[in-house]
Protein backbone atom coordinates (compact mmCIF):
# COMPACT_ATOMS: atom_id res chain seq x y z
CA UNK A 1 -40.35 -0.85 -20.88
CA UNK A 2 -38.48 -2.52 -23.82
CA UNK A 3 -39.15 0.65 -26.11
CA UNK A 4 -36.85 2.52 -23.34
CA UNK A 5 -34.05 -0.03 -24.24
CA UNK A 6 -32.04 -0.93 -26.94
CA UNK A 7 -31.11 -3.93 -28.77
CA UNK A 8 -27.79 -3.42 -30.12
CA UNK A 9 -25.78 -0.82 -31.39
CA UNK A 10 -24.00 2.45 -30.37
CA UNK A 11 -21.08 2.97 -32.90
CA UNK A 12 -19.54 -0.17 -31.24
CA UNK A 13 -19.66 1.24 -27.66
CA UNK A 14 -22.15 -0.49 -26.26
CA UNK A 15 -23.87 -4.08 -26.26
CA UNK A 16 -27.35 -5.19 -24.71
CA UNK A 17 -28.53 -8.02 -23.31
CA UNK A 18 -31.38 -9.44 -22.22
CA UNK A 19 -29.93 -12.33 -20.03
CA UNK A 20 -28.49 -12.42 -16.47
CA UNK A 21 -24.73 -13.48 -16.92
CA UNK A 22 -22.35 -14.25 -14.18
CA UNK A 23 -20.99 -10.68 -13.90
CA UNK A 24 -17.86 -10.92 -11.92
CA UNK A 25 -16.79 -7.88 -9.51
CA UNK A 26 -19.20 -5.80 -10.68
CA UNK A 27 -19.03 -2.25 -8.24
CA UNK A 28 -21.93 -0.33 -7.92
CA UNK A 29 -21.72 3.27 -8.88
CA UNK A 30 -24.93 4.48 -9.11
CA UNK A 31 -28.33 3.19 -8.34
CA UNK A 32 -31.67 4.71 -8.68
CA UNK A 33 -34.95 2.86 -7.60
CA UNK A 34 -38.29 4.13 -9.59
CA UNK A 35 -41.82 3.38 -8.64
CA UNK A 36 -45.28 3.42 -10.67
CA UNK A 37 -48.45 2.62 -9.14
CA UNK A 38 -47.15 -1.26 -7.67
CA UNK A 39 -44.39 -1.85 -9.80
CA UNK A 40 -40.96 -0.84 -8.89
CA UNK A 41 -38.04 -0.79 -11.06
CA UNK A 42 -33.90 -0.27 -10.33
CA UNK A 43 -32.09 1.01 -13.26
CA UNK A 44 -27.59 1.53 -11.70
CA UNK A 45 -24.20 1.86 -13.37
CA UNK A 46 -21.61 -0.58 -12.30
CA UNK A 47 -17.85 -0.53 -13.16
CA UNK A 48 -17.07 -4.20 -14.03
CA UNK A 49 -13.50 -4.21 -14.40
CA UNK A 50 -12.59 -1.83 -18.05
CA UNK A 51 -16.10 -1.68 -18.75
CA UNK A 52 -19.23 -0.25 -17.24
CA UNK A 53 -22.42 -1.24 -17.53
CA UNK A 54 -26.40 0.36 -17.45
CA UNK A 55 -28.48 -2.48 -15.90
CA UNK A 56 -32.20 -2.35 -15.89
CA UNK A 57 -33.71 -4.38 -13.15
CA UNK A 58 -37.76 -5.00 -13.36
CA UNK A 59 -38.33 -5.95 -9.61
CA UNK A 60 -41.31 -8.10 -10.66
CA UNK A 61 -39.43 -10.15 -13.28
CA UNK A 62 -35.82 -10.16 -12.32
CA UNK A 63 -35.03 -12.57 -15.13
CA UNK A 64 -36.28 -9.68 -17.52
CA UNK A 65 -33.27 -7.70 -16.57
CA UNK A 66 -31.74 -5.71 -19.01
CA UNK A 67 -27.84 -4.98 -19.20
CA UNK A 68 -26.28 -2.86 -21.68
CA UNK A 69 -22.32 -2.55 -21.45
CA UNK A 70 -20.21 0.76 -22.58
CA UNK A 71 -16.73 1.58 -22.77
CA UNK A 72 -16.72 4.38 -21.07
CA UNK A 73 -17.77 6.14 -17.31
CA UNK A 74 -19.27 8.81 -19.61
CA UNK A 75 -21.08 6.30 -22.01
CA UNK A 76 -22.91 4.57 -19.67
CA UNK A 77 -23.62 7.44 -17.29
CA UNK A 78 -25.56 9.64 -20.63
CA UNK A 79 -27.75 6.13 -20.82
CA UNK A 80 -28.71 6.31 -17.52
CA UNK A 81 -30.00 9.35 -17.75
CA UNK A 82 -31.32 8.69 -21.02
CA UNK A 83 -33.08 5.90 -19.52
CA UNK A 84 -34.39 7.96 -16.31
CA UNK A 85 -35.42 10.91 -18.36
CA UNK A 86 -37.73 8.46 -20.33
CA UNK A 87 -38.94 6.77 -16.84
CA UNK A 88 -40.43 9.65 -16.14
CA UNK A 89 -41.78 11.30 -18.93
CA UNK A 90 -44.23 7.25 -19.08
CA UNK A 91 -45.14 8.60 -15.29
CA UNK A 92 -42.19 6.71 -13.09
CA UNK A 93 -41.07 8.39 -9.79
CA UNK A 94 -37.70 8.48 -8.46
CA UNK A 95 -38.16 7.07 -4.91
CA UNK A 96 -34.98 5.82 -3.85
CA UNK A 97 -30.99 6.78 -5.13
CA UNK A 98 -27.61 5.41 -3.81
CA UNK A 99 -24.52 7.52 -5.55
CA UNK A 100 -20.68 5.68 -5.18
CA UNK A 101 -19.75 5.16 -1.66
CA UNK A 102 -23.50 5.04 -0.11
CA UNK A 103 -24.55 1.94 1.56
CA UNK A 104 -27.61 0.15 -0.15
CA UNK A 105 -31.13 0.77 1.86
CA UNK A 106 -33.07 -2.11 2.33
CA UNK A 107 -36.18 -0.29 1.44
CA UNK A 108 -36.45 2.14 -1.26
CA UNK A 109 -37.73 5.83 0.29
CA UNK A 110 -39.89 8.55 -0.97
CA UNK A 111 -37.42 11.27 -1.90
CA UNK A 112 -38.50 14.59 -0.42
CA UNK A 113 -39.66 17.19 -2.40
């Protein structure tokens, strides 16, 4: 998974982390849930105030999350993509979305074809 995400860089649009911090009114924007074999994944785009960020959420090691922060809606919505598009080209499947406005499930469902 970490050759899906960069370190740092961007043209000074974006930063990475690796860390967890305190992110303070973060809203949702969108959310998708992927699933391979056991191991489920949630990669979403929050608007935290001016900036938005791209977190990557490993369900089996939380503390391996993975936030990267833009300056734009645009920005950050082309790395989730990004991001997706290479999910499923290593054999991830899209099981579960939540676009702005849709409450969160509980449980992420199989999309139907």
């Amino acid at each position: 998974m970490a050759s899906l995400l960069r370190d740092e860089g961007g043209m000074g649009t974006h930063t990475a982390t690796r860390h967890h911090p305190a992110r303070r009114h973060a809203a949702p924007t969108l959310r998708w849930v992927f699933r391979r074999g056991a191991e489920t994944l949630t990669c979403e785009v929050d608007a935290t105030g001016s900036r938005w960020e791209v977190c990557v959420v490993p369900h089996w090691d939380v503390a391996a999350t993975v936030i990267e922060r833009f300056k734009t809606p645009i920005s950050a919505l082309e790395r989730h993509a990004e991001i997706a598009h290479a999910l499923r080209e290593v054999g991830w499947t899209l099981v579960d979305r939540a676009p702005v406005g849709s409450p969160q499930r509980p449980h992420p469902q199989p999309l139907a074809a």
